[in-house]
PDB file of N, CA and C in Angstrom:
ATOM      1  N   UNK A   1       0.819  -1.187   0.000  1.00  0.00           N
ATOM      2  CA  UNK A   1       0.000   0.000   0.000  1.00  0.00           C
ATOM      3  C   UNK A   1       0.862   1.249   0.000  1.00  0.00           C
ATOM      4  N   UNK A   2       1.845   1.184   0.711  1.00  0.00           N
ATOM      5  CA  UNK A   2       2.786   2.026   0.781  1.00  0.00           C
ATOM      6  C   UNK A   2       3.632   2.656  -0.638  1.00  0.00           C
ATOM      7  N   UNK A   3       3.608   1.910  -1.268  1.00  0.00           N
ATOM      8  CA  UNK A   3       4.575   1.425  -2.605  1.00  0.00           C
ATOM      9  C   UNK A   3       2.900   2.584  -3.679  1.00  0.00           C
ATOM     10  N   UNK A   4       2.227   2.164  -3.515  1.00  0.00           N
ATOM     11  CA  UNK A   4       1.221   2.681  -4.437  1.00  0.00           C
ATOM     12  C   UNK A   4       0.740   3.956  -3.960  1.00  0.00           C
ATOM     13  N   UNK A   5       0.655   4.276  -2.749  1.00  0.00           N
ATOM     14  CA  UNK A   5       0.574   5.471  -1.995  1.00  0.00           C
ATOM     15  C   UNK A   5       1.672   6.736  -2.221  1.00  0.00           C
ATOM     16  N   UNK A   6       2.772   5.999  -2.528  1.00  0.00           N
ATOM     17  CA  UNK A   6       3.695   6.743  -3.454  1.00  0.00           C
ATOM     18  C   UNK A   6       3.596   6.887  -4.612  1.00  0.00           C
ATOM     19  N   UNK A   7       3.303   5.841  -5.528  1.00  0.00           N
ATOM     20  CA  UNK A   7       3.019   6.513  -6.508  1.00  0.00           C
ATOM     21  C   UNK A   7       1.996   7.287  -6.916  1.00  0.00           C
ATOM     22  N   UNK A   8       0.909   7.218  -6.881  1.00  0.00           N
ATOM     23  CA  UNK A   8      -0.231   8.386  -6.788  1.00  0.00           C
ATOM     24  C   UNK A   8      -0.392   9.447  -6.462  1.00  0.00           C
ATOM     25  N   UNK A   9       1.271   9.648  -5.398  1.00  0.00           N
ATOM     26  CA  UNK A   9       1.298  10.968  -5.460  1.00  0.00           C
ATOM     27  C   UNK A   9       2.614  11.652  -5.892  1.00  0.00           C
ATOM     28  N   UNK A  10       2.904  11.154  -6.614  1.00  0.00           N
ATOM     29  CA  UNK A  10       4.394  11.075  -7.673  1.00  0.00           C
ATOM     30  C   UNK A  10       5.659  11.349  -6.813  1.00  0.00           C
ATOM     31  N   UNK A  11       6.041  10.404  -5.783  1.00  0.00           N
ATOM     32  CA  UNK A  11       6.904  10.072  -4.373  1.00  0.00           C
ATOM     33  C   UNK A  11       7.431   9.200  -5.145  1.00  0.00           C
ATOM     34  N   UNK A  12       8.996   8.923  -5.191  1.00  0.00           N
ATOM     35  CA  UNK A  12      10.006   8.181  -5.384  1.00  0.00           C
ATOM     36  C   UNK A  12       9.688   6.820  -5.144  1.00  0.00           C
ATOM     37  N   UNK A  13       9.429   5.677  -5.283  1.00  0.00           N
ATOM     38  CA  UNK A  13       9.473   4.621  -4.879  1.00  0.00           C
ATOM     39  C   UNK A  13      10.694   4.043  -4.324  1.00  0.00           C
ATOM     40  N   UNK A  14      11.753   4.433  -4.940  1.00  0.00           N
ATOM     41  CA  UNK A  14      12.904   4.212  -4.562  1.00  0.00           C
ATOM     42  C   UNK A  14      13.554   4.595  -2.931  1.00  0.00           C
ATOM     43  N   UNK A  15      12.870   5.820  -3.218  1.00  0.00           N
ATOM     44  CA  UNK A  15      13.225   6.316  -1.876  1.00  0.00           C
ATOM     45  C   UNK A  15      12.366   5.916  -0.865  1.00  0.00           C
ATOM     46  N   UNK A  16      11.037   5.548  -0.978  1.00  0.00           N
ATOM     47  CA  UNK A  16      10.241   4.637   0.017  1.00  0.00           C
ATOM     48  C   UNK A  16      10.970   3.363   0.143  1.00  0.00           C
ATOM     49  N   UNK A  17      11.002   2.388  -0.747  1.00  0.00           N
ATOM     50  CA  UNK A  17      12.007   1.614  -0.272  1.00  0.00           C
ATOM     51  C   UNK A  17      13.466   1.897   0.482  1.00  0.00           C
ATOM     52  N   UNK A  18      14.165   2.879   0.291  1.00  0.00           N
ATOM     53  CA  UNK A  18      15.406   3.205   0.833  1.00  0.00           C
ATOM     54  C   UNK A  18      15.015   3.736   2.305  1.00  0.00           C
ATOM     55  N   UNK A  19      13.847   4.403   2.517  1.00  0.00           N
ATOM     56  CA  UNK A  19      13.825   4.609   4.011  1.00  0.00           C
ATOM     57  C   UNK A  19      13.447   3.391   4.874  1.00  0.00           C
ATOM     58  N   UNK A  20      12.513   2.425   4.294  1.00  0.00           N
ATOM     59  CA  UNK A  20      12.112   1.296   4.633  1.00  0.00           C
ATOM     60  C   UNK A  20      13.296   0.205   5.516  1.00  0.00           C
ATOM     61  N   UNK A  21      14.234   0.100   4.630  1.00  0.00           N
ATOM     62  CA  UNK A  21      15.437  -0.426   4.274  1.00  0.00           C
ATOM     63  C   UNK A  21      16.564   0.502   5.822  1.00  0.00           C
ATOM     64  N   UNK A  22      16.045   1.516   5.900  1.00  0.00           N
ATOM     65  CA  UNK A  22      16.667   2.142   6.728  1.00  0.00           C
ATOM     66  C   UNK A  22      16.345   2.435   8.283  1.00  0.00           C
ATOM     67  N   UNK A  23      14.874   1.557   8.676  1.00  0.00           N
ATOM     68  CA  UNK A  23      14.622   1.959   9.921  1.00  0.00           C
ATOM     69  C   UNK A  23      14.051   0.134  10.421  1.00  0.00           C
ATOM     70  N   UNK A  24      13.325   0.272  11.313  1.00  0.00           N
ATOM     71  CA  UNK A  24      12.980  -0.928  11.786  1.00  0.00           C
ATOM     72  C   UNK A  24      12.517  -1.758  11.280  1.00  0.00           C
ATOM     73  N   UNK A  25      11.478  -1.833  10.144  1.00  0.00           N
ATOM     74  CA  UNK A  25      10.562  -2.329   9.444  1.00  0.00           C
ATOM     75  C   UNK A  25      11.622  -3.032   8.046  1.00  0.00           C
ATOM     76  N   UNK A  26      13.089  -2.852   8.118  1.00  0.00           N
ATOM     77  CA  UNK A  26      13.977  -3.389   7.710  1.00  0.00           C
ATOM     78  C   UNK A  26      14.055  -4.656   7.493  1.00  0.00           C
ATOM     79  N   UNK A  27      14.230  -5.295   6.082  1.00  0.00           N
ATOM     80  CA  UNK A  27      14.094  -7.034   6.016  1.00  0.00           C
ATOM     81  C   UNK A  27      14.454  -7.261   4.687  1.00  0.00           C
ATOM     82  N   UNK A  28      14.876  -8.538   4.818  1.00  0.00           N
ATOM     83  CA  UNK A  28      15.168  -9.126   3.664  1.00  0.00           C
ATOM     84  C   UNK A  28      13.895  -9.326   2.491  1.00  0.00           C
ATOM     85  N   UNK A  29      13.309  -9.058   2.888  1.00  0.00           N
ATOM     86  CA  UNK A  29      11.654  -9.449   1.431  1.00  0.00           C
ATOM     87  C   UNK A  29      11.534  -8.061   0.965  1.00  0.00           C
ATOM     88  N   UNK A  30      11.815  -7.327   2.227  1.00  0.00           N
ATOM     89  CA  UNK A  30      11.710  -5.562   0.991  1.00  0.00           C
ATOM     90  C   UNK A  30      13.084  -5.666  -0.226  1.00  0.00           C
ATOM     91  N   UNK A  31      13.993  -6.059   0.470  1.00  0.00           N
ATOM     92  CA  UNK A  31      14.918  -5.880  -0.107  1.00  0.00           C
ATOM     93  C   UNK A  31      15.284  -6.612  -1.804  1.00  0.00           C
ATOM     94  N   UNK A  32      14.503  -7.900  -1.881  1.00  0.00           N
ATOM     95  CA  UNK A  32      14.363  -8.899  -2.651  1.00  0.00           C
ATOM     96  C   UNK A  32      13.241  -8.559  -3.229  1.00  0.00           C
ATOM     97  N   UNK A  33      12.595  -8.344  -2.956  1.00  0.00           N
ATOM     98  CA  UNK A  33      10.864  -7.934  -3.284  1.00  0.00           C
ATOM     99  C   UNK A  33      10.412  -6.498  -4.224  1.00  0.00           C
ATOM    100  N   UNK A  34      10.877  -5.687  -3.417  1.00  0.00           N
ATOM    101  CA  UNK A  34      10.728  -4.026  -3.594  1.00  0.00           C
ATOM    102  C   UNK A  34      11.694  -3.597  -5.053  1.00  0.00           C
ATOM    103  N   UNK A  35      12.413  -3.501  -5.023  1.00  0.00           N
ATOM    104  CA  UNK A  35      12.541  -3.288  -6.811  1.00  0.00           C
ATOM    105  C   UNK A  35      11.631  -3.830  -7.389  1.00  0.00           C
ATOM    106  N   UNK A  36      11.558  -5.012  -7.389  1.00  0.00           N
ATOM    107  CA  UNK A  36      10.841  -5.744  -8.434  1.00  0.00           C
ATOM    108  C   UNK A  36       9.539  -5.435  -9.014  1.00  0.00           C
ATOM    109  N   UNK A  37       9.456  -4.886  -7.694  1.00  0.00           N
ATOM    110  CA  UNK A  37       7.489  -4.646  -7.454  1.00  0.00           C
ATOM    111  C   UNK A  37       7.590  -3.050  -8.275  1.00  0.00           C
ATOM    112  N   UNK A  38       8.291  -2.398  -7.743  1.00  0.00           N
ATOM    113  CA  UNK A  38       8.237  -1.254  -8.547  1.00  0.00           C
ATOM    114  C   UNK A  38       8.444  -1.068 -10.209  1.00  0.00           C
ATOM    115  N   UNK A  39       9.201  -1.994 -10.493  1.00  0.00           N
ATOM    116  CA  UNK A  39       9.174  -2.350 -12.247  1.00  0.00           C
ATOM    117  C   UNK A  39       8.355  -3.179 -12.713  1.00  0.00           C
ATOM    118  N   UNK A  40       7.106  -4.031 -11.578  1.00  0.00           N
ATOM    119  CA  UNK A  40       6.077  -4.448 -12.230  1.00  0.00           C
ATOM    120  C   UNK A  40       6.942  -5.985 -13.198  1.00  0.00           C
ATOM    121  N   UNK A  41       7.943  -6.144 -12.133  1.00  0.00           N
ATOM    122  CA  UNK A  41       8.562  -7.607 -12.738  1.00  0.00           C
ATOM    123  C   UNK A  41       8.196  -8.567 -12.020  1.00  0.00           C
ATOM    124  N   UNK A  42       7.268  -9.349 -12.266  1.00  0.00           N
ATOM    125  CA  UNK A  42       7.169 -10.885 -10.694  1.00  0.00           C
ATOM    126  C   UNK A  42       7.665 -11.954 -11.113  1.00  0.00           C
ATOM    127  N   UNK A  43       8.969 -12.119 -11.062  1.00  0.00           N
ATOM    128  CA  UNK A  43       8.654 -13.481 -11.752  1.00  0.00           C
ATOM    129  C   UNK A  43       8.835 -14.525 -10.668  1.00  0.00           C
ATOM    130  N   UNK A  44       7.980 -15.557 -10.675  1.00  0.00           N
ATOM    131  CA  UNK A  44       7.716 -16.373  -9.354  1.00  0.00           C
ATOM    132  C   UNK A  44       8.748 -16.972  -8.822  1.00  0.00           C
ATOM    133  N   UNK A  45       9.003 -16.337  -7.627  1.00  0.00           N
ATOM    134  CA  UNK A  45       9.471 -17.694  -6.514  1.00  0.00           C
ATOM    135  C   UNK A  45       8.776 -18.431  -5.796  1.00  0.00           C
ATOM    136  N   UNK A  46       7.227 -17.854  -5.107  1.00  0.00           N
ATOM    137  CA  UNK A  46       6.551 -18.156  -4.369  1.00  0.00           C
ATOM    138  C   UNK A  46       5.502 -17.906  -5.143  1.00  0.00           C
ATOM    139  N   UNK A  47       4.253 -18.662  -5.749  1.00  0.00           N
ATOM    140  CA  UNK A  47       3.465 -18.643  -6.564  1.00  0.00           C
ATOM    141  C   UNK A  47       2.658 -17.679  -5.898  1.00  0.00           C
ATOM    142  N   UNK A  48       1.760 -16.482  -6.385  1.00  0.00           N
ATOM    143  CA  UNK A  48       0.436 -15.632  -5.411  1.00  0.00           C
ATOM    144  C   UNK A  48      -0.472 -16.841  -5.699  1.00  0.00           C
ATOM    145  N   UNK A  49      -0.661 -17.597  -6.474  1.00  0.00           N
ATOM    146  CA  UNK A  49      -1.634 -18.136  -6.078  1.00  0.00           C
ATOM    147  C   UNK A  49      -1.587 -19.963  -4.642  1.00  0.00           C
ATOM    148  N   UNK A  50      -0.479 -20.025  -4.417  1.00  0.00           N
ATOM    149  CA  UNK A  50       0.162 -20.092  -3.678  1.00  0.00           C
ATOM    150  C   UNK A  50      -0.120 -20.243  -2.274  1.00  0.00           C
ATOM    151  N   UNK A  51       0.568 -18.715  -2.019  1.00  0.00           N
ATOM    152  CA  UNK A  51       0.073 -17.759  -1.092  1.00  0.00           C
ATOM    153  C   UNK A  51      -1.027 -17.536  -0.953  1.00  0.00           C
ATOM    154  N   UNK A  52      -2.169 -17.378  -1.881  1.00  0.00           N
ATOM    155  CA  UNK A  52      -3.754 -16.876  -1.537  1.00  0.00           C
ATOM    156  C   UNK A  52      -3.696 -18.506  -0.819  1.00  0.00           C
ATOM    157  N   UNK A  53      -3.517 -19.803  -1.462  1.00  0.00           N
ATOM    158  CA  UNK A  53      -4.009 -20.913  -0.841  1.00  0.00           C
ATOM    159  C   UNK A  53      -3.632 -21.016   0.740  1.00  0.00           C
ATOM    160  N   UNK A  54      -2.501 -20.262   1.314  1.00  0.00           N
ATOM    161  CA  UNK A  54      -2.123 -20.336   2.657  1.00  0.00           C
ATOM    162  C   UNK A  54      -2.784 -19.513   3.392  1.00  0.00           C
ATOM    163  N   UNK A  55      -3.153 -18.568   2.733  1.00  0.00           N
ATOM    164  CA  UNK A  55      -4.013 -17.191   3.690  1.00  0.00           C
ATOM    165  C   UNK A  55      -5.450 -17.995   3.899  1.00  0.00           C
ATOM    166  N   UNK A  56      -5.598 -18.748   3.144  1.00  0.00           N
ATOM    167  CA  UNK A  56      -7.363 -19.181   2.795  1.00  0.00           C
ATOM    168  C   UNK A  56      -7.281 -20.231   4.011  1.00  0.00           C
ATOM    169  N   UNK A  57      -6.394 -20.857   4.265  1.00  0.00           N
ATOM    170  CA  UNK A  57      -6.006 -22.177   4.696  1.00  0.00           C
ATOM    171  C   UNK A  57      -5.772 -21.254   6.898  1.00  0.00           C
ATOM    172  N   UNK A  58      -5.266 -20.602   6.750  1.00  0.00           N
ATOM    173  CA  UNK A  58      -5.435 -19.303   7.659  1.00  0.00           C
ATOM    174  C   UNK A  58      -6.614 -19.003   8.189  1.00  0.00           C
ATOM    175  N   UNK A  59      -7.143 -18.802   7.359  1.00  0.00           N
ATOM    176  CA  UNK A  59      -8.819 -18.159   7.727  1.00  0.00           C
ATOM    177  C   UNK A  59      -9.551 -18.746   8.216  1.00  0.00           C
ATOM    178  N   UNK A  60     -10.080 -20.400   7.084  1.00  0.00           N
ATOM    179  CA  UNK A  60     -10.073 -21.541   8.058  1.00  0.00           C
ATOM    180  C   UNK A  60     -10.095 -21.810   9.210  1.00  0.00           C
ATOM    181  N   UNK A  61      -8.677 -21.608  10.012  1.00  0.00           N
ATOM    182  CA  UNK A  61      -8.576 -22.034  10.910  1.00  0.00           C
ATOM    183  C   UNK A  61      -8.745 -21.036  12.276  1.00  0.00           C
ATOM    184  N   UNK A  62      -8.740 -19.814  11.297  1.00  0.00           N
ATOM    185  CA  UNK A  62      -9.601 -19.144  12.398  1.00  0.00           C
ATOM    186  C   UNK A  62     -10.817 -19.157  12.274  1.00  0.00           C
ATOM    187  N   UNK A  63     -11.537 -19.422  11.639  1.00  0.00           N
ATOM    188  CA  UNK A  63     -13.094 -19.373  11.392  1.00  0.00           C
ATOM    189  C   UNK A  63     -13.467 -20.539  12.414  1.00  0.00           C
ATOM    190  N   UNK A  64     -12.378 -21.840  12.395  1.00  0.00           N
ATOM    191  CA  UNK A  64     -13.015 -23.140  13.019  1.00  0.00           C
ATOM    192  C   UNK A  64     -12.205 -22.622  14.652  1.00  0.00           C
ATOM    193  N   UNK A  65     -11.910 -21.737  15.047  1.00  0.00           N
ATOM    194  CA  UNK A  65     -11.618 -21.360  16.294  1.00  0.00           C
ATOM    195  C   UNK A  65     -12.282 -20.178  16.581  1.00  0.00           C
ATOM    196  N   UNK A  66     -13.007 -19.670  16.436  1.00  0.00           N
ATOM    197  CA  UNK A  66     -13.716 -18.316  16.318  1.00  0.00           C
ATOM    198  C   UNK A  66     -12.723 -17.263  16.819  1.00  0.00           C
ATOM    199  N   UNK A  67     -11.465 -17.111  15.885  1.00  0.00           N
ATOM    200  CA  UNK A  67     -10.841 -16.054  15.898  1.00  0.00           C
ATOM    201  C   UNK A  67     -10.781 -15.064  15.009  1.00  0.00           C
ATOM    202  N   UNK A  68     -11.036 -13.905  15.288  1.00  0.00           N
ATOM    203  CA  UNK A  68     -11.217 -12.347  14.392  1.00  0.00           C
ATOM    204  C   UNK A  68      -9.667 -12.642  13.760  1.00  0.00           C
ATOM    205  N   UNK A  69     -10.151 -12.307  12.242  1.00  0.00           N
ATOM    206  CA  UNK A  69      -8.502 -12.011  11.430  1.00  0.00           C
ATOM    207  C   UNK A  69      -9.075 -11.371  10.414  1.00  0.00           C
ATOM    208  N   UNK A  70      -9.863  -9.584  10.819  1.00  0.00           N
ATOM    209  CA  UNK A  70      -9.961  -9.170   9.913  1.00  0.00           C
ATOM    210  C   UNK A  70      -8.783  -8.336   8.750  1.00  0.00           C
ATOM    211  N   UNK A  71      -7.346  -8.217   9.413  1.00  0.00           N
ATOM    212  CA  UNK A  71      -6.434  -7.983   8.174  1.00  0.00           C
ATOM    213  C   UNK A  71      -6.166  -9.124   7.159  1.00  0.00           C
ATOM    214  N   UNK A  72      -5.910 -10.417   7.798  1.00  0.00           N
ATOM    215  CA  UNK A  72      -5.692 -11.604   6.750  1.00  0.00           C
ATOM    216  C   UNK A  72      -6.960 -11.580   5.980  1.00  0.00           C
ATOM    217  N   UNK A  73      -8.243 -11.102   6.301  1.00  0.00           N
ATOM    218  CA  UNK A  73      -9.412 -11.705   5.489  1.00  0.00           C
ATOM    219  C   UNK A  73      -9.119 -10.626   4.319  1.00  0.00           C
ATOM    220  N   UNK A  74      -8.534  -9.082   4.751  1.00  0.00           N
ATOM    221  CA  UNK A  74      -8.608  -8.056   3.853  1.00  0.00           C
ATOM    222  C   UNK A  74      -7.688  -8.663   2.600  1.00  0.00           C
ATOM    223  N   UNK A  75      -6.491  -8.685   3.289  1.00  0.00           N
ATOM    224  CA  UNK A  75      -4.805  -9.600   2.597  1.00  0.00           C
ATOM    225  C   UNK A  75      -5.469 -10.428   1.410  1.00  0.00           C
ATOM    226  N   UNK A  76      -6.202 -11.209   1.546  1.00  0.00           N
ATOM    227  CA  UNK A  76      -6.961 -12.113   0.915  1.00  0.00           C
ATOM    228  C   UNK A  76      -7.618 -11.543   0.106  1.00  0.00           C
ATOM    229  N   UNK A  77      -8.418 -10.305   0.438  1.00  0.00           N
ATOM    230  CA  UNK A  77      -9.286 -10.302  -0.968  1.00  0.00           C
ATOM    231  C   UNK A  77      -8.431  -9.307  -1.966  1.00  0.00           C
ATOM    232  N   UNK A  78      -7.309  -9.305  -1.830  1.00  0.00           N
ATOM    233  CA  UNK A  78      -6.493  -8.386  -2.400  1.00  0.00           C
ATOM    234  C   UNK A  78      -5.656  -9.661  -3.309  1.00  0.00           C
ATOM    235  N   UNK A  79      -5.105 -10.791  -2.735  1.00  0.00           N
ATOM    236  CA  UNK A  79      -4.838 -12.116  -3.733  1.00  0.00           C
ATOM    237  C   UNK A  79      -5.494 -12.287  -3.988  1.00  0.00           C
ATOM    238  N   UNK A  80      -7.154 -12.505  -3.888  1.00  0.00           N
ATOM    239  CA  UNK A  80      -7.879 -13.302  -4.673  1.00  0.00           C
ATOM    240  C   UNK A  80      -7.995 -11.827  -5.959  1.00  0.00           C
ATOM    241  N   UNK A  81      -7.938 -10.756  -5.725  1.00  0.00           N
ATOM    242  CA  UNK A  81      -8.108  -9.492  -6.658  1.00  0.00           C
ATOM    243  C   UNK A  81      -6.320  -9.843  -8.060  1.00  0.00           C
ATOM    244  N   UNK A  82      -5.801 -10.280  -7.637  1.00  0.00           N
ATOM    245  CA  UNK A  82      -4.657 -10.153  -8.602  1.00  0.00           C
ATOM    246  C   UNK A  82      -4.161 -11.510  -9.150  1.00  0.00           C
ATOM    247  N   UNK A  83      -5.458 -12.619  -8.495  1.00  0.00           N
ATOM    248  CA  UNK A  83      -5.163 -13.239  -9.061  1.00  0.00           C
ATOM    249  C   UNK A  83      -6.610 -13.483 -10.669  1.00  0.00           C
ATOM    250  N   UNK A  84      -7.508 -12.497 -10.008  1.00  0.00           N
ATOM    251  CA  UNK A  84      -8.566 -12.051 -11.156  1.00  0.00           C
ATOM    252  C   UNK A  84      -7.698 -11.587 -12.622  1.00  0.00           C
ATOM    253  N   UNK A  85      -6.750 -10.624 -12.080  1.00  0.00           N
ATOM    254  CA  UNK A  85      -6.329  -9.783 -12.974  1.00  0.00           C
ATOM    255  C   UNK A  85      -5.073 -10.845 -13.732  1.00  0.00           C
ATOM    256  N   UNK A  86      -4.638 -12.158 -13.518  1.00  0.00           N
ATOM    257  CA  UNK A  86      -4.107 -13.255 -14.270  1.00  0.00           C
ATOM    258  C   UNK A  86      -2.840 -13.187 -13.739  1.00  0.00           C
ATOM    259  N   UNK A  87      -2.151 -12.750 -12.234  1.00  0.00           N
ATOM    260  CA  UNK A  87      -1.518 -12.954 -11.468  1.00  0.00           C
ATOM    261  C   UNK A  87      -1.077 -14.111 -10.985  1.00  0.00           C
ATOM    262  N   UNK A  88      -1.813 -15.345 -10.983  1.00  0.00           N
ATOM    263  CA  UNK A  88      -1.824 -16.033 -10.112  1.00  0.00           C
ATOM    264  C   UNK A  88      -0.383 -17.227 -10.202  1.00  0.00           C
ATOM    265  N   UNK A  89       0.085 -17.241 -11.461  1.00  0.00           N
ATOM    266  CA  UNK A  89       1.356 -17.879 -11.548  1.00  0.00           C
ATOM    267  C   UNK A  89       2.640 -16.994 -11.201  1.00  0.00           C
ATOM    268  N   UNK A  90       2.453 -15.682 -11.092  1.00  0.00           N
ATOM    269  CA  UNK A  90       3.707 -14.810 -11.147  1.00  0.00           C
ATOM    270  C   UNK A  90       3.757 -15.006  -9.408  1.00  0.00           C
ATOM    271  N   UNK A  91       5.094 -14.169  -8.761  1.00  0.00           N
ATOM    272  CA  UNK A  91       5.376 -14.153  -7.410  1.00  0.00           C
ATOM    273  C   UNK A  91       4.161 -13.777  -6.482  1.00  0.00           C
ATOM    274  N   UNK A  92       3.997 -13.695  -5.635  1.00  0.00           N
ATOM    275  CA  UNK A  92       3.490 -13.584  -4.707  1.00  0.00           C
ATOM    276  C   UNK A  92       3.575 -12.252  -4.700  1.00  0.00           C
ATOM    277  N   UNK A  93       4.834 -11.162  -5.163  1.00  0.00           N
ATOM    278  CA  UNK A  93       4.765  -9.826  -5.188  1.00  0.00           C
ATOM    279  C   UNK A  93       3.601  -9.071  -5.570  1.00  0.00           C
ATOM    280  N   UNK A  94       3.437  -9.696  -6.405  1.00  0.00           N
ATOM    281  CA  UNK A  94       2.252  -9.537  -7.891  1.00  0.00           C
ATOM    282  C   UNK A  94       0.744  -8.720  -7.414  1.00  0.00           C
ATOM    283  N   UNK A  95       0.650  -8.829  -5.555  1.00  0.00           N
ATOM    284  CA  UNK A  95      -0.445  -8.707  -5.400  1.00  0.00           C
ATOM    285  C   UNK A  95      -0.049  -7.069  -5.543  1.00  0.00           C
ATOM    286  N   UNK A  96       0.366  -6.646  -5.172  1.00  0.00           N
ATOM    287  CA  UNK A  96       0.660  -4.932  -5.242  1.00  0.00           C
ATOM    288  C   UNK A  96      -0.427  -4.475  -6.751  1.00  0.00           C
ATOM    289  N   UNK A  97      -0.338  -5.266  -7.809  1.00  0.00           N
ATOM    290  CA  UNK A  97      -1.040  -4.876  -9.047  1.00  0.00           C
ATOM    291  C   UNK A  97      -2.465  -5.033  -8.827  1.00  0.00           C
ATOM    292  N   UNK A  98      -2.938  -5.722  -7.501  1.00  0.00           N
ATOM    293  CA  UNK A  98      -4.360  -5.231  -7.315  1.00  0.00           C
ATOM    294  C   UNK A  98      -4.777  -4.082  -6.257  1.00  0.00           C
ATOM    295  N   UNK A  99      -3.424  -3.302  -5.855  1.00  0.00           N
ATOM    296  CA  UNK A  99      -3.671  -1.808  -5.192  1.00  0.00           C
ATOM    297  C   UNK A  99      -3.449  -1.334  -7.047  1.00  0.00           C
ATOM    298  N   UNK A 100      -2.756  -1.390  -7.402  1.00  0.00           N
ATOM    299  CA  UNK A 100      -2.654  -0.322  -8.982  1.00  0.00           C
ATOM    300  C   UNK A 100      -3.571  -0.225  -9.518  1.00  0.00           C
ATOM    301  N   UNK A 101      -4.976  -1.650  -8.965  1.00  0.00           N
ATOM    302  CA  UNK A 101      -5.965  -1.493 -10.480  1.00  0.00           C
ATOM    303  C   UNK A 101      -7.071  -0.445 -10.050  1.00  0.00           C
ATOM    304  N   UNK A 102      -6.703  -0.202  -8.305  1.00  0.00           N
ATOM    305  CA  UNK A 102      -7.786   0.813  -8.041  1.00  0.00           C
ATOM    306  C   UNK A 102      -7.246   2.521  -7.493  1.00  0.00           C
ATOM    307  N   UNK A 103      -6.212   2.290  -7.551  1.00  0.00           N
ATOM    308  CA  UNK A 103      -5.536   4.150  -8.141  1.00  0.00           C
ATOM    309  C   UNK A 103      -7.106   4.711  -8.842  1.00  0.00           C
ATOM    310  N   UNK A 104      -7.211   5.969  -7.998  1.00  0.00           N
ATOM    311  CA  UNK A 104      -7.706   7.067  -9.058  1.00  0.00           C
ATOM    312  C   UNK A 104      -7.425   8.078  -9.669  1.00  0.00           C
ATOM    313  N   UNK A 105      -7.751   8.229 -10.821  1.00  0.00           N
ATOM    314  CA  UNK A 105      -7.445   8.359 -11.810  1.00  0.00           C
ATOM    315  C   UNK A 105      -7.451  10.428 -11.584  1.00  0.00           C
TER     316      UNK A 105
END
């Protein structure tokens, strides 16, 4: 969200990643991840469709424990959104292209 929140308002991506990279929230998946996402390159390591199957598999098991997981349920409809848009073999990055499809215009 962050990544698209920049762009919409014509903010460096680069430099969102570089502060990212620079404070706590620091990790190896921005680091591996975050270019990529910004050139709109996924090419799979971790399938999104994948990933939607683990979040789903998640939910599940909170549903059969009556535990609230309303961010994973959100997380989810955002893979199941990119994998609409023919995502679903590329990385797991890929979901970022279902914050892009609702940018306004």
């Amino acid at each position: 969200e962050g990544m698209v929140l920049c762009e919409c308002n014509e903010l460096g991506t680069a430099d969102f990643l570089e502060v990212l990279d620079a404070g706590a929230m620091s990790n190896p998946m921005f680091r591996l991840k975050g270019p990529n996402m910004v050139k709109g390159e996924h090419l799979p390591h971790f399938p999104l469709e994948h990933q939607q199957k683990d979040m789903r598999f998640a939910l599940q098991m909170g549903d059969s424990s009556n535990t609230s997981m309303p961010v994973a349920a959100a997380a989810n409809e955002l893979f199941k959104t990119a994998k609409g848009l023919g995502h679903s073999r590329d990385d797991m990055s890929a979901v970022v292209e279902a914050l892009r499809t609702t940018k306004k215009e």
